[in-house]
Protein backbone atom coordinates (compact mmCIF):
# COMPACT_ATOMS: atom_id res chain seq x y z
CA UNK A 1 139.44 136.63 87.75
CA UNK A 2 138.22 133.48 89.81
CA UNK A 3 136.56 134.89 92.11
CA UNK A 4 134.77 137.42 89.54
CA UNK A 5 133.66 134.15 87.55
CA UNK A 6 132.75 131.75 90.40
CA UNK A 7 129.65 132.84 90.92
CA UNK A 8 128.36 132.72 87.18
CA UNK A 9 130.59 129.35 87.01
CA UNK A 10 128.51 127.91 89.78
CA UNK A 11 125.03 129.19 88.24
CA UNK A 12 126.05 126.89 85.04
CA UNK A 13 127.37 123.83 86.54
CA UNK A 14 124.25 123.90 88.76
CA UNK A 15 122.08 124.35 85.72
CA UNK A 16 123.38 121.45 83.89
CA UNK A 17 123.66 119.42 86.88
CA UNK A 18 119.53 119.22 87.06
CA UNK A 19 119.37 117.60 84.15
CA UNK A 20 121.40 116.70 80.75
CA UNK A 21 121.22 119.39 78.51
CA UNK A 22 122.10 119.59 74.62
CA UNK A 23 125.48 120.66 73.80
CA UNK A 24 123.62 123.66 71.58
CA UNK A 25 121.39 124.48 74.35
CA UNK A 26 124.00 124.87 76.90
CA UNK A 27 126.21 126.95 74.15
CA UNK A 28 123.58 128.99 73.10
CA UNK A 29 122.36 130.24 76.90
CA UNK A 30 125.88 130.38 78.27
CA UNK A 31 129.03 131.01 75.45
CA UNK A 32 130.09 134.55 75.45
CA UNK A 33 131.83 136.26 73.15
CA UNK A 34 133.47 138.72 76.06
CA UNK A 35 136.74 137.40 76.91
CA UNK A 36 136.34 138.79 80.39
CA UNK A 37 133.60 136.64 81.08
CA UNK A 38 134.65 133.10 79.89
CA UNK A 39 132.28 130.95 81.75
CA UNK A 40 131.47 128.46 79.34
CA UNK A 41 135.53 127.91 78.94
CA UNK A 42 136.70 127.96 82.38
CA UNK A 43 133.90 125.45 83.32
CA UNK A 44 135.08 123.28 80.58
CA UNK A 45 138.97 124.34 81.66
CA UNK A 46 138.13 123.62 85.30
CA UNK A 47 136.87 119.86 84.08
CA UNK A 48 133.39 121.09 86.27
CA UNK A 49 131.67 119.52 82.88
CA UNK A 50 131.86 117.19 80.00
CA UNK A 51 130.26 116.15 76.62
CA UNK A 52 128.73 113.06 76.52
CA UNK A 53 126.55 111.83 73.26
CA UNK A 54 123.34 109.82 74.88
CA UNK A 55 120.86 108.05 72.79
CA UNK A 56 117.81 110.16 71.98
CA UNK A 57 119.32 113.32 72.91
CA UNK A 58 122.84 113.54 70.57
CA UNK A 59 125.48 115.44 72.28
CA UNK A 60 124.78 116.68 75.59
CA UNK A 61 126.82 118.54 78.42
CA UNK A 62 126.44 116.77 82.03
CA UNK A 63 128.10 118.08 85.29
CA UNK A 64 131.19 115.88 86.09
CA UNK A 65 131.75 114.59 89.76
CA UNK A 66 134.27 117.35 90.25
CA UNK A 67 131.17 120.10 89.05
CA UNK A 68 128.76 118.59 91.62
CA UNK A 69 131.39 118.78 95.00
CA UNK A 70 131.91 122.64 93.20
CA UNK A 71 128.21 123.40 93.60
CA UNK A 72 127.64 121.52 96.75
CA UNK A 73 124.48 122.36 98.42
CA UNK A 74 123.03 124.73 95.48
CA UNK A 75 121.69 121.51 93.78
């Protein structure tokens, strides 16, 4: 299953690493209901992202140091 969700695992971490993005944001483009395709959850499992609450923005979902090393040279 790892290497089936690596790819799209990648693809999210990357896209949150660009820039904070709002916990609903991030949940509403990326959370899936099909348990096959958990990214959302095994980038959260995986510790490739966190929550954070910053001023202005609420609660927002940034790429942790261990996401970044994970997508390397695709940021």
């Amino acid at each position: 299953m790892s290497e089936t969700l690596d790819p799209l695992v990648r693809d999210l971490v990357a896209w949150i690493a660009r820039e904070p993005r709002s916990y609903a944001d991030v949940l509403d483009a990326w959370r899936t209901s099909c348990p096959r395709l958990p990214v959302w959850e095994e980038a959260v499992d995986r510790g490739l992202v966190t929550r954070r609450t910053i001023d202005g923005m609420g609660l927002c979902v940034l790429a942790t140091e261990k996401g970044r090393a994970f997508v390397g040279s695709a940021l």
